[in-house]
N, C-alpha and C. Protein backbone atom coordinates (compact mmCIF):
# COMPACT_ATOMS: atom_id res chain seq x y z
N UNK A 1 0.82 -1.19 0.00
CA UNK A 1 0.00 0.00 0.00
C UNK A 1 0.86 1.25 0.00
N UNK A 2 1.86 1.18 1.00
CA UNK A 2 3.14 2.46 0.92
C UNK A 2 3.60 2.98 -0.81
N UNK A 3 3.69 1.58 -1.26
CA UNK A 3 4.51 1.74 -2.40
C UNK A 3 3.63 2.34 -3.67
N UNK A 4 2.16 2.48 -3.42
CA UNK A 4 1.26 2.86 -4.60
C UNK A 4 0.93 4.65 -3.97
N UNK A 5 1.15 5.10 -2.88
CA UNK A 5 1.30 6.03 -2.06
C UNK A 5 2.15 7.05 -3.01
N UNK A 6 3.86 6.21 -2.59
CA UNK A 6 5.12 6.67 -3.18
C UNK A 6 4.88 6.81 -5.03
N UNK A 7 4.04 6.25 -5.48
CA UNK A 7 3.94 6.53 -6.88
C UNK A 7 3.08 7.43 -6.92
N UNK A 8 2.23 7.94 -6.61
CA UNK A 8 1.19 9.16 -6.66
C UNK A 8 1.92 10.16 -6.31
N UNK A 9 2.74 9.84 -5.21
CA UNK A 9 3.72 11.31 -4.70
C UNK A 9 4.71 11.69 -5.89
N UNK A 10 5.38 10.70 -6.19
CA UNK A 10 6.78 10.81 -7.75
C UNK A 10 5.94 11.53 -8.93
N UNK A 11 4.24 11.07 -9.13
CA UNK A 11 3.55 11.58 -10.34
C UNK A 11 3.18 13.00 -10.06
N UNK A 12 2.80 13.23 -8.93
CA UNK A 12 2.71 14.43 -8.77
C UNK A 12 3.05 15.49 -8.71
N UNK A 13 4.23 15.58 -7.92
CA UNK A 13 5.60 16.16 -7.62
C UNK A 13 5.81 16.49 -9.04
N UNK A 14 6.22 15.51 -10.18
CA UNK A 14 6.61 15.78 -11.65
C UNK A 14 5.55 16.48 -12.18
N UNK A 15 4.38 16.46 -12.01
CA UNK A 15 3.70 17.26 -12.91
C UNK A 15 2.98 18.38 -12.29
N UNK A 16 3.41 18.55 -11.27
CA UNK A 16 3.61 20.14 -10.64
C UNK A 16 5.16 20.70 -11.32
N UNK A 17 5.70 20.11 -11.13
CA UNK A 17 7.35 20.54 -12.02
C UNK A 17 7.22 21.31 -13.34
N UNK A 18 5.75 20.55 -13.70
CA UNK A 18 5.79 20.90 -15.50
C UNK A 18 5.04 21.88 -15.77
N UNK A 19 4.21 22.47 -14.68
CA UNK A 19 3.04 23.01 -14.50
C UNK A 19 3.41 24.80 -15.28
N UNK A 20 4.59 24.81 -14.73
CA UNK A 20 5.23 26.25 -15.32
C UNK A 20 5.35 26.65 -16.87
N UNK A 21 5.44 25.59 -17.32
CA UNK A 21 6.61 24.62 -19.19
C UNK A 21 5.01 24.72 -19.58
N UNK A 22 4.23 24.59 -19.05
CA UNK A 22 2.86 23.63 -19.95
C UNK A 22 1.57 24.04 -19.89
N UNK A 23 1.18 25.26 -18.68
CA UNK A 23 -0.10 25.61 -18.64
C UNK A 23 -0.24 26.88 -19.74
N UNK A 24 -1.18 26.94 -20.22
CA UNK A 24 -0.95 28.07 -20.73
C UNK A 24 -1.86 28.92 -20.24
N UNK A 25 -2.25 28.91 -19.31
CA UNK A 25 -2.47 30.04 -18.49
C UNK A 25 -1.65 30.55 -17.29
N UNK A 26 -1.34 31.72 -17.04
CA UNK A 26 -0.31 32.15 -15.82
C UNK A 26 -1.36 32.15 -14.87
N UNK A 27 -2.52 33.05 -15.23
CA UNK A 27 -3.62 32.77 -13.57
C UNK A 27 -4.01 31.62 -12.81
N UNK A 28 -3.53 30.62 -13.49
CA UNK A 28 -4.29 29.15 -12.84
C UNK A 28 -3.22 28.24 -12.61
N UNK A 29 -1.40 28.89 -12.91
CA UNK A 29 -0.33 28.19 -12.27
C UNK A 29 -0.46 28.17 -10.94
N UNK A 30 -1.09 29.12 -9.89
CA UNK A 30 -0.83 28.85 -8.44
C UNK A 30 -1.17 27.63 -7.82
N UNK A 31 -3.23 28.03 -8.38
CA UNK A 31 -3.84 27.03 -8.17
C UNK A 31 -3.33 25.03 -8.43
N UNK A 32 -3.00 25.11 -9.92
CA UNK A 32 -2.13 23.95 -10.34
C UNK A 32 -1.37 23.56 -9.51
N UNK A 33 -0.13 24.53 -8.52
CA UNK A 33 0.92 23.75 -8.04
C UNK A 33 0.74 23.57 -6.79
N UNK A 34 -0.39 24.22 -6.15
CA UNK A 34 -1.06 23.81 -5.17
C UNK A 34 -1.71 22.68 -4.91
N UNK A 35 -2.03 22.02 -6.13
CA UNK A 35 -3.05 20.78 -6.64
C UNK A 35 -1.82 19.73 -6.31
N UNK A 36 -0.68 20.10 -7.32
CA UNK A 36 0.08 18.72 -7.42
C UNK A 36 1.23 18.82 -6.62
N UNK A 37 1.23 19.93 -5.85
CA UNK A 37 1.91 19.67 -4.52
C UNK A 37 2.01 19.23 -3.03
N UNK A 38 0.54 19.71 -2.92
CA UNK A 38 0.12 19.04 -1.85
C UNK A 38 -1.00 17.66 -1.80
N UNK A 39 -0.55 17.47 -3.15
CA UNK A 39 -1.09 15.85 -3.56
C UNK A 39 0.11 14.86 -2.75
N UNK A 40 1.18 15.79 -3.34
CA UNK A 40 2.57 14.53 -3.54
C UNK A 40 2.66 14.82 -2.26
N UNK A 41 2.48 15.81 -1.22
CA UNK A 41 3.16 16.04 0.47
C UNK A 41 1.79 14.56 0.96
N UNK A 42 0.91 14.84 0.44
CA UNK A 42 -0.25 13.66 1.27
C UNK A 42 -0.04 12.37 0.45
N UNK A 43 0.32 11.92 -0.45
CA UNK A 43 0.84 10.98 -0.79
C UNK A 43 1.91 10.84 0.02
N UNK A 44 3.12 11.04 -0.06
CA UNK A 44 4.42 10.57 1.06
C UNK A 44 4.01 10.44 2.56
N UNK A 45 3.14 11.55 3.20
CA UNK A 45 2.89 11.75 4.37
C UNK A 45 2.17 10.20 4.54
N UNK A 46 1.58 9.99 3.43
CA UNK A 46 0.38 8.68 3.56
C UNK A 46 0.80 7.29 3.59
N UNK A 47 2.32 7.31 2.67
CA UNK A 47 3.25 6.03 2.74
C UNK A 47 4.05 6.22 4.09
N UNK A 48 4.29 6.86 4.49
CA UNK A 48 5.04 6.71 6.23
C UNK A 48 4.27 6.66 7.12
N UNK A 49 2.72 6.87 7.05
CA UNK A 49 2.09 6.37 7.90
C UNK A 49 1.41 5.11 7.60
N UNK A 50 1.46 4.87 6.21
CA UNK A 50 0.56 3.42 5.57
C UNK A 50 1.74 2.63 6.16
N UNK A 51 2.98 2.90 5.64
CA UNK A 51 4.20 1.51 6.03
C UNK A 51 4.60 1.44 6.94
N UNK A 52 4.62 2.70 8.21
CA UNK A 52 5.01 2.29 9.30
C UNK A 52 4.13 2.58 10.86
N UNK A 53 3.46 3.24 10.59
CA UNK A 53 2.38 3.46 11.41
C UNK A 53 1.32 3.21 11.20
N UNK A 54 0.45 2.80 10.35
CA UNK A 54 -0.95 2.53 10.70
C UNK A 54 -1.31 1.63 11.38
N UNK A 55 -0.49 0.42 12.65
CA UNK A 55 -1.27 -0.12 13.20
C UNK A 55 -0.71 0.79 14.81
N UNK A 56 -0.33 1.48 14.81
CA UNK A 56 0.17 2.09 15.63
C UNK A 56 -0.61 3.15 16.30
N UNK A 57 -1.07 3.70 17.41
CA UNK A 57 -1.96 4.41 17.72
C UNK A 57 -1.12 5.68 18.98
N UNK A 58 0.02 5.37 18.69
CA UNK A 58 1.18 6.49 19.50
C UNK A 58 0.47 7.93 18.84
N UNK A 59 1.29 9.15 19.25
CA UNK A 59 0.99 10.48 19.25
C UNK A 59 1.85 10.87 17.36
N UNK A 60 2.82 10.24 17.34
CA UNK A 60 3.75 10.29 15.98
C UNK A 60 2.74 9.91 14.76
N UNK A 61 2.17 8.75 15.01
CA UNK A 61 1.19 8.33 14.47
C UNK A 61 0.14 8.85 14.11
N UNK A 62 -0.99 9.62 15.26
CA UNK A 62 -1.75 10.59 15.29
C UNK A 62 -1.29 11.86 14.17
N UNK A 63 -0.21 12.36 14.76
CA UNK A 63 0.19 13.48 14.05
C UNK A 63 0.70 13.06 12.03
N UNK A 64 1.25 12.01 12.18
CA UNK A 64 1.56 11.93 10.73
C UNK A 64 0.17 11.62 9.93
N UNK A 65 -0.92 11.23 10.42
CA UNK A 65 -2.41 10.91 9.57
C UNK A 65 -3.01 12.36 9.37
N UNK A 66 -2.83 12.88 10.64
CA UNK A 66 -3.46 14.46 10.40
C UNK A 66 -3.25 15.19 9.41
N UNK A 67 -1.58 15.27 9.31
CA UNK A 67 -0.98 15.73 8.37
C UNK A 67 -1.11 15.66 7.18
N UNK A 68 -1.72 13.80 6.92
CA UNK A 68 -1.73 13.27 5.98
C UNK A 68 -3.37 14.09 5.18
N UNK A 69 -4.36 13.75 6.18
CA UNK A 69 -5.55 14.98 6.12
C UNK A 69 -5.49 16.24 5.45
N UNK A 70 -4.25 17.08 6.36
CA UNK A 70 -4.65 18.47 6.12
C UNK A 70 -4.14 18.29 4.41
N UNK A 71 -3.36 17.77 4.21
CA UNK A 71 -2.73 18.25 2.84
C UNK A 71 -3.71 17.54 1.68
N UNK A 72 -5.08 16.76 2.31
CA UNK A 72 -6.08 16.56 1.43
C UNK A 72 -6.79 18.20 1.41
N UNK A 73 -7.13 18.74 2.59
CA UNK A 73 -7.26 20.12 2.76
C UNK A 73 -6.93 20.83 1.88
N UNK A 74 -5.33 20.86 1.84
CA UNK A 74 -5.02 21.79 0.83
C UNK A 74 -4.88 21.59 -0.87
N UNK A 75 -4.96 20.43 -0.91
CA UNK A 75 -5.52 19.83 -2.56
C UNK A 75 -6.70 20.63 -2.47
N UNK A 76 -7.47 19.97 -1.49
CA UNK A 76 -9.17 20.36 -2.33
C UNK A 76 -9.06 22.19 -2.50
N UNK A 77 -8.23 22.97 -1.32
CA UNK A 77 -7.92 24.27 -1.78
C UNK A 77 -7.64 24.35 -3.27
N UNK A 78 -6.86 24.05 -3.82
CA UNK A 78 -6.15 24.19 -4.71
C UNK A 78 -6.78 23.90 -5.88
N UNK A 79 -8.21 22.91 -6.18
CA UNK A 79 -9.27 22.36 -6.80
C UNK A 79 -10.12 23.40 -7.25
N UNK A 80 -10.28 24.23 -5.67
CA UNK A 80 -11.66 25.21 -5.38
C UNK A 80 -11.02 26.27 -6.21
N UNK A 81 -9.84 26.87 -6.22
CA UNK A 81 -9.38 28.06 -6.46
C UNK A 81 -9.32 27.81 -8.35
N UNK A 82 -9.03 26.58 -8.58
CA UNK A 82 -8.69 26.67 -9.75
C UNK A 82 -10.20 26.31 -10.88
N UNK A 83 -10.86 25.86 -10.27
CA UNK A 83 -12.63 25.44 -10.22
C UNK A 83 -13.42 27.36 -10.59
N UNK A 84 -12.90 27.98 -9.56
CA UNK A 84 -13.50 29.35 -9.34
C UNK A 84 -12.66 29.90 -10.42
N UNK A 85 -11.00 30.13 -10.95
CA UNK A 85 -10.53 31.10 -11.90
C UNK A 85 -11.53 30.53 -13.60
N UNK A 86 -11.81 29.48 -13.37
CA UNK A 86 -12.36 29.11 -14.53
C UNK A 86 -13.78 29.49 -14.83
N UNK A 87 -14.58 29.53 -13.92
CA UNK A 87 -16.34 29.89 -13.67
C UNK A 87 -16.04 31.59 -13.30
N UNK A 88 -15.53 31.78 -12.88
CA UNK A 88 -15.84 33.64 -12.49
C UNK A 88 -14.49 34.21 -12.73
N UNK A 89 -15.22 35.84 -12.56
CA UNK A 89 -13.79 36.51 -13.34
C UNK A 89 -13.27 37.34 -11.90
N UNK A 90 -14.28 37.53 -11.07
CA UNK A 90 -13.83 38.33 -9.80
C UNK A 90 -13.71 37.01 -8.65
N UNK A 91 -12.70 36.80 -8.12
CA UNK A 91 -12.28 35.38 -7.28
C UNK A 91 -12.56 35.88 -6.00
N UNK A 92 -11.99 37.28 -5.58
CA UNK A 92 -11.54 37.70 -4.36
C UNK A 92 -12.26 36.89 -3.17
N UNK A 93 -13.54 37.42 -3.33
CA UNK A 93 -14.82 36.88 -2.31
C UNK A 93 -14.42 35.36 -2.20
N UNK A 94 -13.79 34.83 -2.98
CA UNK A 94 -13.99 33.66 -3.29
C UNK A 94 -12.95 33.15 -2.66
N UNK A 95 -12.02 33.53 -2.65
CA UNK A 95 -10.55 33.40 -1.81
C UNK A 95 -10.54 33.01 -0.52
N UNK A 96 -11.52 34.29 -0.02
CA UNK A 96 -11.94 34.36 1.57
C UNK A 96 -12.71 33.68 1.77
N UNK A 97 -13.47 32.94 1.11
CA UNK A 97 -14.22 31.85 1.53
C UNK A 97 -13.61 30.78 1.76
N UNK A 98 -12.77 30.32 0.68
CA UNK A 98 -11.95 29.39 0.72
C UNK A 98 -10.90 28.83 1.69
N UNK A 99 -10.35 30.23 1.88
CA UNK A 99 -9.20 30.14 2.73
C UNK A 99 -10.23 30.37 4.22
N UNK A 100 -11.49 30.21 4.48
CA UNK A 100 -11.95 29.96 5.61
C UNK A 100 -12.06 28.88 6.26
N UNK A 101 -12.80 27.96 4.84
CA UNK A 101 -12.70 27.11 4.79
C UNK A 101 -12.05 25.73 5.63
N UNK A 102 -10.58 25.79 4.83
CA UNK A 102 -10.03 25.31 4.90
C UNK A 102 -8.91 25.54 6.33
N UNK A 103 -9.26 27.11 7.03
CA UNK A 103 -9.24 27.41 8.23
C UNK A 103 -9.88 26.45 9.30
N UNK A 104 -11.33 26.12 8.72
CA UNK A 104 -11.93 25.93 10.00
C UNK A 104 -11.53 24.16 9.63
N UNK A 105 -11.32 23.49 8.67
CA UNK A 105 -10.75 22.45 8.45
C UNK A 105 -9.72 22.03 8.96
N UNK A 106 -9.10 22.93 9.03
CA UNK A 106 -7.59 22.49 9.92
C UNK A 106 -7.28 22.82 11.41
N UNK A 107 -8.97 23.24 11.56
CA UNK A 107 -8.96 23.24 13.69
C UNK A 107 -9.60 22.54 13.62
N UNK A 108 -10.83 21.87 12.75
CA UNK A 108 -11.05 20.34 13.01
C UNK A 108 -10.37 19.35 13.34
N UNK A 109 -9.15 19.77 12.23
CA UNK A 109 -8.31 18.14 12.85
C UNK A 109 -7.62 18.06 14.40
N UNK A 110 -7.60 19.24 14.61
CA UNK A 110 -6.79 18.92 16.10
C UNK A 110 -7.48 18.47 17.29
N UNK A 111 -8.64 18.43 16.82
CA UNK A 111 -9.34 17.35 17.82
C UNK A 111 -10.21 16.26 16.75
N UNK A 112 -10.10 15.78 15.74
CA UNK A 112 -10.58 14.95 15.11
C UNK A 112 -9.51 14.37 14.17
N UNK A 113 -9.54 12.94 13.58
CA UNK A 113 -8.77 12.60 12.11
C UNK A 113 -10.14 11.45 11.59
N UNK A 114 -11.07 11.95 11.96
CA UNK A 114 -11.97 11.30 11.26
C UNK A 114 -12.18 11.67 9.43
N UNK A 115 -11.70 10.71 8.17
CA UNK A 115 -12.23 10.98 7.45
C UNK A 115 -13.16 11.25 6.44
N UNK A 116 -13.42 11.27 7.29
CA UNK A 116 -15.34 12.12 6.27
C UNK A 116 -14.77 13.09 6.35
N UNK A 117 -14.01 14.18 7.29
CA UNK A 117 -13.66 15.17 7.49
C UNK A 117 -13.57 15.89 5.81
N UNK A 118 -12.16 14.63 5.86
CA UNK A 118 -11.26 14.67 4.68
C UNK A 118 -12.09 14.76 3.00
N UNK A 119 -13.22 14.05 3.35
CA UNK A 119 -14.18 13.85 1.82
C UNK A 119 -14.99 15.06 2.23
N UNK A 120 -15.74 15.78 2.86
CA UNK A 120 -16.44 16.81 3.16
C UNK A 120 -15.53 18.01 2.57
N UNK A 121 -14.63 18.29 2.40
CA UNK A 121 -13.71 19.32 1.99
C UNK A 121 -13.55 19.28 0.39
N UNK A 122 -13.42 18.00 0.51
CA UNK A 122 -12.72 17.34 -1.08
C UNK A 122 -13.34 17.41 -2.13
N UNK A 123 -15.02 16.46 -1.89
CA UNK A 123 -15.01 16.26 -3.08
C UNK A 123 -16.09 17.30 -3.67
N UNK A 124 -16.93 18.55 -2.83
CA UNK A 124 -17.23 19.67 -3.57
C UNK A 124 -16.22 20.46 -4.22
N UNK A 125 -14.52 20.43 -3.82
CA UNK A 125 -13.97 21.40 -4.14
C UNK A 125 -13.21 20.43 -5.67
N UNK A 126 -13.90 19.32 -5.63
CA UNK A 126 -13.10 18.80 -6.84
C UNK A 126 -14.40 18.95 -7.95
N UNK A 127 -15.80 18.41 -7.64
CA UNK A 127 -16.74 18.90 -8.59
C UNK A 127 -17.19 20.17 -8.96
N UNK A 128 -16.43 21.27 -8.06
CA UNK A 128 -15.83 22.90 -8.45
C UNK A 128 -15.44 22.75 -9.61
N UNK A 129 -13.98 22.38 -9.81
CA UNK A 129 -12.80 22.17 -10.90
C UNK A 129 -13.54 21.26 -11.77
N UNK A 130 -14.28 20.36 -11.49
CA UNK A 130 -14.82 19.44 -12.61
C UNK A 130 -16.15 20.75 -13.66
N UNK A 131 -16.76 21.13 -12.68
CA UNK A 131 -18.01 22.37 -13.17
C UNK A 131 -17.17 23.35 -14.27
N UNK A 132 -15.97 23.65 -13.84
CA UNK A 132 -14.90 24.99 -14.65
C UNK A 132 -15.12 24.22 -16.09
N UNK A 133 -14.65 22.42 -15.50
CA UNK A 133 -13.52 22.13 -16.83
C UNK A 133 -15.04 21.48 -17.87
N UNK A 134 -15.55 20.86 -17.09
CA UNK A 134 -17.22 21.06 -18.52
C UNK A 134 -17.61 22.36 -19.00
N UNK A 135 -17.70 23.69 -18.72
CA UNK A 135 -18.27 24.92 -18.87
C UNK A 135 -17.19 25.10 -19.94
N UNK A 136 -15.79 24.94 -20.08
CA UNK A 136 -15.28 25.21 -21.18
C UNK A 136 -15.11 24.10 -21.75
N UNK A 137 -15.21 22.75 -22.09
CA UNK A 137 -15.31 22.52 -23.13
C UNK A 137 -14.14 21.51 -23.01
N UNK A 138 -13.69 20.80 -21.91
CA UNK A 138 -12.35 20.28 -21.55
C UNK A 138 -12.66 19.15 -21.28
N UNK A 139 -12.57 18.01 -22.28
CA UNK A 139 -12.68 16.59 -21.99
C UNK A 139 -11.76 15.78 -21.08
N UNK A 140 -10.37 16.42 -21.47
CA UNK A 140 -8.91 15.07 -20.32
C UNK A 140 -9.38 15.60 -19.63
N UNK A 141 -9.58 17.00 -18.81
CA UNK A 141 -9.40 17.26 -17.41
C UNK A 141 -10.76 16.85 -17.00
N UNK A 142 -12.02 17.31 -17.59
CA UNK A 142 -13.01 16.73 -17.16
C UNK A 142 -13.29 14.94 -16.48
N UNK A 143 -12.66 14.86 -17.71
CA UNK A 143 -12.35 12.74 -17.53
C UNK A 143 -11.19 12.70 -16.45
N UNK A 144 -10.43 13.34 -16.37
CA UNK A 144 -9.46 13.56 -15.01
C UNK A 144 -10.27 13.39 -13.42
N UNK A 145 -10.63 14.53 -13.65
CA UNK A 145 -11.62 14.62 -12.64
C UNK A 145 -12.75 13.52 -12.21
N UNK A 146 -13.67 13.13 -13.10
CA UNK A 146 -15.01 12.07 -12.92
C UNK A 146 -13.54 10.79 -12.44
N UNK A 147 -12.59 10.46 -13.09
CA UNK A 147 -11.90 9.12 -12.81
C UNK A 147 -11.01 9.80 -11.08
N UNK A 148 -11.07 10.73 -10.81
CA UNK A 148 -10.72 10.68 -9.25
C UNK A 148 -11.75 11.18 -8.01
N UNK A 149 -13.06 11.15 -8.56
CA UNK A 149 -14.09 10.83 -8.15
C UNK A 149 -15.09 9.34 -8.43
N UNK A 150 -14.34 8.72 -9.15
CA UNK A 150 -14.79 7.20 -8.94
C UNK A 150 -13.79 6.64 -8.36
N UNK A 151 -12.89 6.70 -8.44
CA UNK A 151 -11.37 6.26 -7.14
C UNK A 151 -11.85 6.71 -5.69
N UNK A 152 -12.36 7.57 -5.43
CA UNK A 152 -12.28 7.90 -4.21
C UNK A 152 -14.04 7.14 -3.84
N UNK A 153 -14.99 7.06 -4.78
CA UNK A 153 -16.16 6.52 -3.99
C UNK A 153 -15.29 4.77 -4.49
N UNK A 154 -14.45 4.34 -4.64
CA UNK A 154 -14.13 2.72 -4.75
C UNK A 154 -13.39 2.95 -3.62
N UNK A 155 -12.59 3.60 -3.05
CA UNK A 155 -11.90 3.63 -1.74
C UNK A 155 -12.85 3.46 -0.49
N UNK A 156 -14.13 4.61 -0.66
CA UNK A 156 -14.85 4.27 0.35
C UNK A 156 -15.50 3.11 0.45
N UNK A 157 -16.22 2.89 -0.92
CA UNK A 157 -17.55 1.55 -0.55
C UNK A 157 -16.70 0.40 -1.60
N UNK A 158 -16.11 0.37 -2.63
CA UNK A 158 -15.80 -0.80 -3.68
C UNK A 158 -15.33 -1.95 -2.86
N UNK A 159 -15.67 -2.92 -3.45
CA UNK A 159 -15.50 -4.60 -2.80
C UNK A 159 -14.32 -4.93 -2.32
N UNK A 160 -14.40 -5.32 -1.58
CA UNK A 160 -13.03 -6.34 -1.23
C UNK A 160 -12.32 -7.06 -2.42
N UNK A 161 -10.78 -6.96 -2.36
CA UNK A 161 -10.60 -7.88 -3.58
C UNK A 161 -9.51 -9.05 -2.80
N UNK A 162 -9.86 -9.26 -1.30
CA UNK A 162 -9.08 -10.19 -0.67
C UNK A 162 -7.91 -10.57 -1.00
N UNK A 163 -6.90 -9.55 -1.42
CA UNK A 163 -5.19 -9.41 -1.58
C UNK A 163 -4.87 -8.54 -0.68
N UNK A 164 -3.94 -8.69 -0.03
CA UNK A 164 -3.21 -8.03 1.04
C UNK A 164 -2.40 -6.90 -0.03
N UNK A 165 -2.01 -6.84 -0.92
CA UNK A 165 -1.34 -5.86 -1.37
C UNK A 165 -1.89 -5.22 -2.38
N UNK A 166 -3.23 -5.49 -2.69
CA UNK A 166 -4.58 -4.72 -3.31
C UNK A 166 -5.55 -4.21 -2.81
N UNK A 167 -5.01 -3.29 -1.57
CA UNK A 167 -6.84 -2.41 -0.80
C UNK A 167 -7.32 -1.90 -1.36
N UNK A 168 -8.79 -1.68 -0.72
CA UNK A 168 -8.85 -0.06 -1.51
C UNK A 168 -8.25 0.75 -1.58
N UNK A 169 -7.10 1.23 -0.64
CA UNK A 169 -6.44 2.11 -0.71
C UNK A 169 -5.59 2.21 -2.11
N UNK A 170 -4.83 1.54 -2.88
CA UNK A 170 -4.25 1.27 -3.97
C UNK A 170 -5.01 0.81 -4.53
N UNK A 171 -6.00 0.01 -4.84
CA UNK A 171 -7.03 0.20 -6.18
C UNK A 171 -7.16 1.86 -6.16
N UNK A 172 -7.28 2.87 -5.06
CA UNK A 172 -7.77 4.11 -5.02
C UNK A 172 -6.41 4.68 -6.32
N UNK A 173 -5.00 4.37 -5.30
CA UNK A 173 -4.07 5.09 -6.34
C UNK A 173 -3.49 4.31 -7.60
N UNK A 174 -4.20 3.58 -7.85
CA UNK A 174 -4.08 3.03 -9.38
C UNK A 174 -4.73 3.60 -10.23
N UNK A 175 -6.06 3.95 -9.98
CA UNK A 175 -6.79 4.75 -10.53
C UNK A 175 -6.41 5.99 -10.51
N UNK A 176 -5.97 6.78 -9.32
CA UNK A 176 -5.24 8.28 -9.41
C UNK A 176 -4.35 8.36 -10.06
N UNK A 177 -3.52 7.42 -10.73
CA UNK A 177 -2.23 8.21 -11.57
C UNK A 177 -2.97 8.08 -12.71
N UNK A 178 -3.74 7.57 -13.80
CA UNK A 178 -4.30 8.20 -15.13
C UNK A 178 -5.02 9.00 -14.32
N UNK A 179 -5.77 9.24 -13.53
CA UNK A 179 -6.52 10.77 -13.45
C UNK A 179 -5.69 11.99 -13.14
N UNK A 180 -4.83 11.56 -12.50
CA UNK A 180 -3.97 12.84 -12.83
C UNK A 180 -3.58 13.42 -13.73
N UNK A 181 -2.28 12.58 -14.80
CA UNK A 181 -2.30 12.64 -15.99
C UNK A 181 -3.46 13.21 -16.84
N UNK A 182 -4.70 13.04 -16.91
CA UNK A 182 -5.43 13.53 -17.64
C UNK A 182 -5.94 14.91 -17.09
N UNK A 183 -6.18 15.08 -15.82
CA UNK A 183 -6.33 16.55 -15.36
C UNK A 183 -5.39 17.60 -15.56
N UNK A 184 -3.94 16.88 -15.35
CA UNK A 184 -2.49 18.00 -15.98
C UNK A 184 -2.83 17.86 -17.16
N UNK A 185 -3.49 17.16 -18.30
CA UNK A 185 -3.40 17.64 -19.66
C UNK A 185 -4.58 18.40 -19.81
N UNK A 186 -5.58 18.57 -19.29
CA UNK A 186 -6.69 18.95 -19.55
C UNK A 186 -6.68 20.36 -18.79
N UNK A 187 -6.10 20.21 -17.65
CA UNK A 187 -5.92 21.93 -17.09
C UNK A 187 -4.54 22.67 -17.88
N UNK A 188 -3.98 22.00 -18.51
CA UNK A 188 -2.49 22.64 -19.05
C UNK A 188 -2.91 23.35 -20.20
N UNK A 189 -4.21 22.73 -20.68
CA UNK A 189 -4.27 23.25 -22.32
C UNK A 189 -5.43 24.84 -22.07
N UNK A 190 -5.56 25.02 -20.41
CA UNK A 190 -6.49 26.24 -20.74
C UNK A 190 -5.95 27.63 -20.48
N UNK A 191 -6.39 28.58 -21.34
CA UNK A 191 -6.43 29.38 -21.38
C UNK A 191 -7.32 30.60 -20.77
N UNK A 192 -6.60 31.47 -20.12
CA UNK A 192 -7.70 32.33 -19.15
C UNK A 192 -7.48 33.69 -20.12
């Protein structure tokens, strides 16, 4: 499970790298490297607690899942912001909402790591970015998007496939690296 973690983090990381080379919009680079940066920090954060702590219930433990949380937090930030430069032309209001948001999200966790938390944040701020990328006309990123919103409802409810080195958790990031890939091609090609 660590090791499908560590590949979402390597995919991500790289295509935040490219994000500069390839978007052709400058207004929606922030948003972008916000997306595939704090993908790849909750991916890694998620393999050191998948490989060495998750049966562990110490304070190190506690703290590395949280972590692992907030930086779902700051993806879905990074979703919302880039969801909103695409649907409206004045963000500001939109900023401050956001960044409230994701305020009051991250004093949740210090007394909670329940994740619903984590999907309550997420997946409006990803059918945000999915709403942008249908309104113009954007099939990869659109298909980006719907394929890491069927990864994440197979993480929650999809079947057992009774392999120890096939959870949901990695059926989840097997499915996340083509949806990524297709959201960096599908957000790279727009223009603001």
């Amino acid at each position: 499970m660590a090791l499908s973690d560590v590949l979402v983090g390597m995919l991500a990381l790289w295509l935040g790298s490219r994000v500069a080379r390839h978007c052709r919009s400058k207004s929606l680079h922030g948003a972008l490297h916000i997306v595939f940066y704090a993908a790849a920090a909750g991916a890694w954060l998620g393999a050191i607690w998948h490989g060495f702590y998750a049966s562990d219930q110490g304070a190190l433990s506690v703290a590395l899942w949280r972590l692992t949380m907030l930086s779902v937090g700051v993806t879905a930030y990074g979703f919302a912001l880039f969801g909103t430069g695409l649907l409206v032309s004045k963000q500001q209001a939109w900023l401050w909402l956001f960044r409230a948001v994701l305020l009051i999200y991250a004093l949740s966790l210090l007394v909670s790591d329940d994740f619903r938390l984590a999907i309550a944040i997420y997946i409006p701020a990803v059918l945000l970015a999915l709403a942008g990328l249908v309104r113009r006309g954007n099939p990869a990123g659109a298909a980006g998007l719907v394929l890491v919103l069927l990864a994440s409802a197979y993480q929650q409810w999809g079947p057992d496939l009774h392999a120890d080195w096939l959870t949901h958790n990695t059926v989840y990031h097997l499915i996340l690296l083509p949806s990524l890939m297709l959201f960096w091609l599908g957000a790279s090609s727009e223009r603001q």
